[in-house]
C-alpha atoms as a PDB file:
ATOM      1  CA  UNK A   1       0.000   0.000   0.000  1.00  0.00           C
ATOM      2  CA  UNK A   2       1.360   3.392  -1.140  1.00  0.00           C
ATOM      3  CA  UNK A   3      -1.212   5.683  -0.249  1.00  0.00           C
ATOM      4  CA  UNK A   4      -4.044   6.143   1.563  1.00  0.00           C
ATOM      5  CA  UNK A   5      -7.429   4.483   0.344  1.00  0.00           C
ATOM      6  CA  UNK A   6      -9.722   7.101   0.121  1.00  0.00           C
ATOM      7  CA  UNK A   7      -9.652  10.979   1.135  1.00  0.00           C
ATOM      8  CA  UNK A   8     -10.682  10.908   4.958  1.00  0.00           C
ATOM      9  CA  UNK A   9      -9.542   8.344   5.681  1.00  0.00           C
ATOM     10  CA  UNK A  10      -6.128   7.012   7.252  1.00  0.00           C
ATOM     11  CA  UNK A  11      -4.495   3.836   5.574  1.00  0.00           C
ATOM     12  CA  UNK A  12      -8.211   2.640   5.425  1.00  0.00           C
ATOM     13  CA  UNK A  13      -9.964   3.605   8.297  1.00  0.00           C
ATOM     14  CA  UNK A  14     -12.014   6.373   9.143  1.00  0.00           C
ATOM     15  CA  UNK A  15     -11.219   7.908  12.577  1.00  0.00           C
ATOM     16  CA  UNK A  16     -12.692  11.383  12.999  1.00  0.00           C
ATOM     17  CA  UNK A  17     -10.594  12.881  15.776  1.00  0.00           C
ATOM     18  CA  UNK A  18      -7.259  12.448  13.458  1.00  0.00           C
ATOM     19  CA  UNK A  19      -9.073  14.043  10.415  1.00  0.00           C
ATOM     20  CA  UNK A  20      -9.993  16.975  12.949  1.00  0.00           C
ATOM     21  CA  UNK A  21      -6.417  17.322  13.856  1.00  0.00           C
ATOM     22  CA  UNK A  22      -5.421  17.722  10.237  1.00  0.00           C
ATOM     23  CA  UNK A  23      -3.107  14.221  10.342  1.00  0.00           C
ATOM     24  CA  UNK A  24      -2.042  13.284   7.048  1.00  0.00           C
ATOM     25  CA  UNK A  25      -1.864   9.597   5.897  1.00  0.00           C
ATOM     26  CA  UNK A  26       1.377   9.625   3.731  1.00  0.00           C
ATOM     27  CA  UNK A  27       2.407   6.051   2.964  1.00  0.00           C
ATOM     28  CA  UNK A  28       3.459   2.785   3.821  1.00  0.00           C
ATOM     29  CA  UNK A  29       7.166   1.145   3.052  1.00  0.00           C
ATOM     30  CA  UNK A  30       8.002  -2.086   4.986  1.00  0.00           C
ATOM     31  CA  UNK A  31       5.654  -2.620   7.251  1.00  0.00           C
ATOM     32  CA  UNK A  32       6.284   1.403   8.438  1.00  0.00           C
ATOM     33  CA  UNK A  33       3.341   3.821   8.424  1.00  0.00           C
ATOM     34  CA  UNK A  34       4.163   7.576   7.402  1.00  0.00           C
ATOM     35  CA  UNK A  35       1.963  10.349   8.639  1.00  0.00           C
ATOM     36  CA  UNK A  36       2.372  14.629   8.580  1.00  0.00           C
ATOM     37  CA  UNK A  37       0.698  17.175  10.155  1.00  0.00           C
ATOM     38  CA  UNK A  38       1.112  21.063   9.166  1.00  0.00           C
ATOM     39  CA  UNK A  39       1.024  22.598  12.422  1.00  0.00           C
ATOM     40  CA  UNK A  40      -1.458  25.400  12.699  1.00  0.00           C
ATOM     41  CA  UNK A  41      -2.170  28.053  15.439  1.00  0.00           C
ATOM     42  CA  UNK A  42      -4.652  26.462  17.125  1.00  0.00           C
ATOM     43  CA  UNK A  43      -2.034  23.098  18.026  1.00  0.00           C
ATOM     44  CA  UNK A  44       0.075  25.619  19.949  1.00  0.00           C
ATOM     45  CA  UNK A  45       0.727  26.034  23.775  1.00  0.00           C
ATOM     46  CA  UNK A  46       1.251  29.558  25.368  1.00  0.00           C
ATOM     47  CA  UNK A  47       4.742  29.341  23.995  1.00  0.00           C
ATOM     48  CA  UNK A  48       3.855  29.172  20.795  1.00  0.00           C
ATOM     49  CA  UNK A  49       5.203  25.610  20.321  1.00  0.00           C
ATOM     50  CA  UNK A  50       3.189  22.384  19.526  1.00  0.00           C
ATOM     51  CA  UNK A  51       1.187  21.489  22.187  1.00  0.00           C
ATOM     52  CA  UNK A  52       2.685  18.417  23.668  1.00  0.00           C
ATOM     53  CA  UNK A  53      -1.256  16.813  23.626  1.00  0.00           C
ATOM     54  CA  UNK A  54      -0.936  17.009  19.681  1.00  0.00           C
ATOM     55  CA  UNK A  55       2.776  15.616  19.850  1.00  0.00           C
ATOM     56  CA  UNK A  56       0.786  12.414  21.996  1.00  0.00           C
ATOM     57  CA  UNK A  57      -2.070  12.212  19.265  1.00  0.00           C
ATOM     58  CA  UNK A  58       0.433  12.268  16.056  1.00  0.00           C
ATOM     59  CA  UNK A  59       2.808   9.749  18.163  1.00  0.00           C
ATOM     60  CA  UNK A  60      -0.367   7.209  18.933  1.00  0.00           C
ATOM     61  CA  UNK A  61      -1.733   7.452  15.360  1.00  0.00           C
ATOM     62  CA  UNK A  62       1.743   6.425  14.273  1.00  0.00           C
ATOM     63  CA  UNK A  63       2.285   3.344  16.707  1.00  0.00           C
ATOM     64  CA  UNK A  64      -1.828   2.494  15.677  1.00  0.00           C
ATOM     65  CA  UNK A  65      -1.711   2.846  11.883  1.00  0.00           C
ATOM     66  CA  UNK A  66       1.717   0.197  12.237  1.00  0.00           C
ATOM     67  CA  UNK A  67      -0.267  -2.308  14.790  1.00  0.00           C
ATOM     68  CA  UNK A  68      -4.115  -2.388  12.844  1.00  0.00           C
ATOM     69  CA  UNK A  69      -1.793  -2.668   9.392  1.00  0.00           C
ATOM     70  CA  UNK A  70       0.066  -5.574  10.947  1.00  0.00           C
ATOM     71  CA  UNK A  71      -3.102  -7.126  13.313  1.00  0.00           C
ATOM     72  CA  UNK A  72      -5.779  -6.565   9.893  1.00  0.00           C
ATOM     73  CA  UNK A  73      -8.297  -5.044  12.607  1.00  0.00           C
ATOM     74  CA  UNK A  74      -8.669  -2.453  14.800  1.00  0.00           C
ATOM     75  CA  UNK A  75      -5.793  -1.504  17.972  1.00  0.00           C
ATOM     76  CA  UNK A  76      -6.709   0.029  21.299  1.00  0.00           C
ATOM     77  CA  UNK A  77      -3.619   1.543  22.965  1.00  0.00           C
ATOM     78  CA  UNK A  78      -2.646   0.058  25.880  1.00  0.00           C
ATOM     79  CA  UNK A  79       0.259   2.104  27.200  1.00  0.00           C
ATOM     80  CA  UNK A  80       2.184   4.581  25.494  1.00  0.00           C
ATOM     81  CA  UNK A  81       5.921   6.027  27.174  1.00  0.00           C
ATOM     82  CA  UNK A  82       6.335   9.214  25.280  1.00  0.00           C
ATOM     83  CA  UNK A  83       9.902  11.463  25.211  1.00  0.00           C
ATOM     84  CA  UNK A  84       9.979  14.874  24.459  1.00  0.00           C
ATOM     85  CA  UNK A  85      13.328  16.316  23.024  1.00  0.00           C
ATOM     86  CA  UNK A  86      13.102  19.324  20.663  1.00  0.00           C
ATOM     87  CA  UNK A  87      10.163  22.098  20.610  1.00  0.00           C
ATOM     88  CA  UNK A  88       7.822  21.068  17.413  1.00  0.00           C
ATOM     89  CA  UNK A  89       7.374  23.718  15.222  1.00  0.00           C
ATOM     90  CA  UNK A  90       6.572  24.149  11.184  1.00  0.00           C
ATOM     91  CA  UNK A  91       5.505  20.498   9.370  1.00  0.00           C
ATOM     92  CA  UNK A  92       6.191  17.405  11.296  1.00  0.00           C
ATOM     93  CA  UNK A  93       6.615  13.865   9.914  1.00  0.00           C
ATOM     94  CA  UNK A  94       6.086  11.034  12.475  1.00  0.00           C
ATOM     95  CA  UNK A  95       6.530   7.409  11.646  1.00  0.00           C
ATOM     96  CA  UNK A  96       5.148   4.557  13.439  1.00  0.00           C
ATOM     97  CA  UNK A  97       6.558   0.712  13.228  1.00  0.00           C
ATOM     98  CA  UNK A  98       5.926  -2.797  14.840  1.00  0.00           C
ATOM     99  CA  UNK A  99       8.582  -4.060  16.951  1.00  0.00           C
ATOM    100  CA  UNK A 100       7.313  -7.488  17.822  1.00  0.00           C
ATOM    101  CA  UNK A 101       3.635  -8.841  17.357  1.00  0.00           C
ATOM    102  CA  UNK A 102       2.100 -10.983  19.574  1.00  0.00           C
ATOM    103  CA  UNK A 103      -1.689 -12.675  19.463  1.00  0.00           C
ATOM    104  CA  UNK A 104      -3.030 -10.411  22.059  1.00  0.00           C
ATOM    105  CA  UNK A 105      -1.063  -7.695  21.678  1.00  0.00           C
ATOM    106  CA  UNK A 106       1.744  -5.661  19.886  1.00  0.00           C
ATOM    107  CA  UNK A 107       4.695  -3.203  20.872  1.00  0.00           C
ATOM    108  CA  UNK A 108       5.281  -0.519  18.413  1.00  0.00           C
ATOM    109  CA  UNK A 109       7.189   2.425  18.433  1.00  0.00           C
ATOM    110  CA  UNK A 110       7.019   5.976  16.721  1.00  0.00           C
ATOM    111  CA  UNK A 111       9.115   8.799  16.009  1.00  0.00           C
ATOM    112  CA  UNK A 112       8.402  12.219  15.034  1.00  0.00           C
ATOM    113  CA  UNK A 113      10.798  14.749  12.747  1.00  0.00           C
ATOM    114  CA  UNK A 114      10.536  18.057  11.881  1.00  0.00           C
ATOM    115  CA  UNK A 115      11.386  19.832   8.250  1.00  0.00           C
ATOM    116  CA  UNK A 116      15.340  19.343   9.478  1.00  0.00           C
ATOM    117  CA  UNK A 117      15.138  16.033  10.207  1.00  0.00           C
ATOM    118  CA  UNK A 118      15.713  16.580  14.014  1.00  0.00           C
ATOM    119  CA  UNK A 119      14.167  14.097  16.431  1.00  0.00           C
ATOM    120  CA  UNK A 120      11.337  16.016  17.842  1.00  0.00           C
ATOM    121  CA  UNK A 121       9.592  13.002  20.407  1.00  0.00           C
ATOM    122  CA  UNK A 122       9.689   9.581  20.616  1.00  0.00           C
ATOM    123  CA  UNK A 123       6.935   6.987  21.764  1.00  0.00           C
ATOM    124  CA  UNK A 124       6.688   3.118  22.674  1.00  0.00           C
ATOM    125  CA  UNK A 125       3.587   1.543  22.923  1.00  0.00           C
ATOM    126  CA  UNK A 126       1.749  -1.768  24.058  1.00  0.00           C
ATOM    127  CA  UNK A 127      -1.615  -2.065  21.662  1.00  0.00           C
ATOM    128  CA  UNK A 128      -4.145  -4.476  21.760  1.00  0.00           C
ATOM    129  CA  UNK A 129      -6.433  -5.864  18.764  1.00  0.00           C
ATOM    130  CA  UNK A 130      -9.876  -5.768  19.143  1.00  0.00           C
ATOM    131  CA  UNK A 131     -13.051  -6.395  17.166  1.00  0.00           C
ATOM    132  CA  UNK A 132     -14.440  -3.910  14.903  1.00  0.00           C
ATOM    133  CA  UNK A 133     -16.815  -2.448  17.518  1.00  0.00           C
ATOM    134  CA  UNK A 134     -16.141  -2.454  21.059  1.00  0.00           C
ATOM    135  CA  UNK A 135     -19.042  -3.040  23.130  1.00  0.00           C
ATOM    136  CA  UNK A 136     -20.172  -1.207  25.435  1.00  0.00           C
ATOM    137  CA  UNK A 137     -19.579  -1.418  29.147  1.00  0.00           C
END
């Protein structure tokens, strides 16, 4: 798979929240999922940097995109360890991979880059497979 399936959605699903964050589906190359998002005002903190809360969303999509790809249904994270290194700022480029796959669940981890190429935060992350709707509790 090169590209996304259809507009809206990301590498075949259709998940609302990352479509109102203005995440980007970019590709697939090995078994690696490729995402972007154009920061805009409104993903800022009072510094004028990328809200770390927007850092956490692109770094989950990224470790989720790799784990449904590799589990052919829908994730749930688990637990996600997240490192924060450089400010983000301008168009960031995050990338999300399987590191070992399990029945019941699957480690992953992500990284996200700015326009440079500098490391801007990292993530690891525990997901779990799940059927196609949860039920309810």
């Amino acid at each position: 798979m090169d590209q996304p399936s259809k507009q809206g959605t990301v590498f075949g699903a259709h998940i609302p929240f990352v479509n109102h964050c203005g995440i980007e589906a970019l590709d697939v190359h090995e078994g690696r999922t490729r995402l972007r998002l154009a920061l805009q005002p409104e993903h800022a903190n009072n510094l004028g940097i990328a809200h770390g809360g927007v850092i956490c969303t692109l770094l989950d999509v990224a470790l989720g995109t790799a784990a449904r790809l590799k589990a052919g249904r829908p994730v749930v994270t688990l637990d996600m360890q997240t490192r924060f290194l450089v400010p983000g700022s301008g168009v960031l480029t995050a990338e999300g991979r399987v590191t070992r796959a399990g029945r019941s669940v699957i480690f992953c981890e992500a990284e996200i880059r700015d326009t440079r190429g500098e490391l801007v935060a990292s993530a690891t992350g525990l997901l779990k497979p799940v059927s196609d709707r949860p039920t309810p509790s």
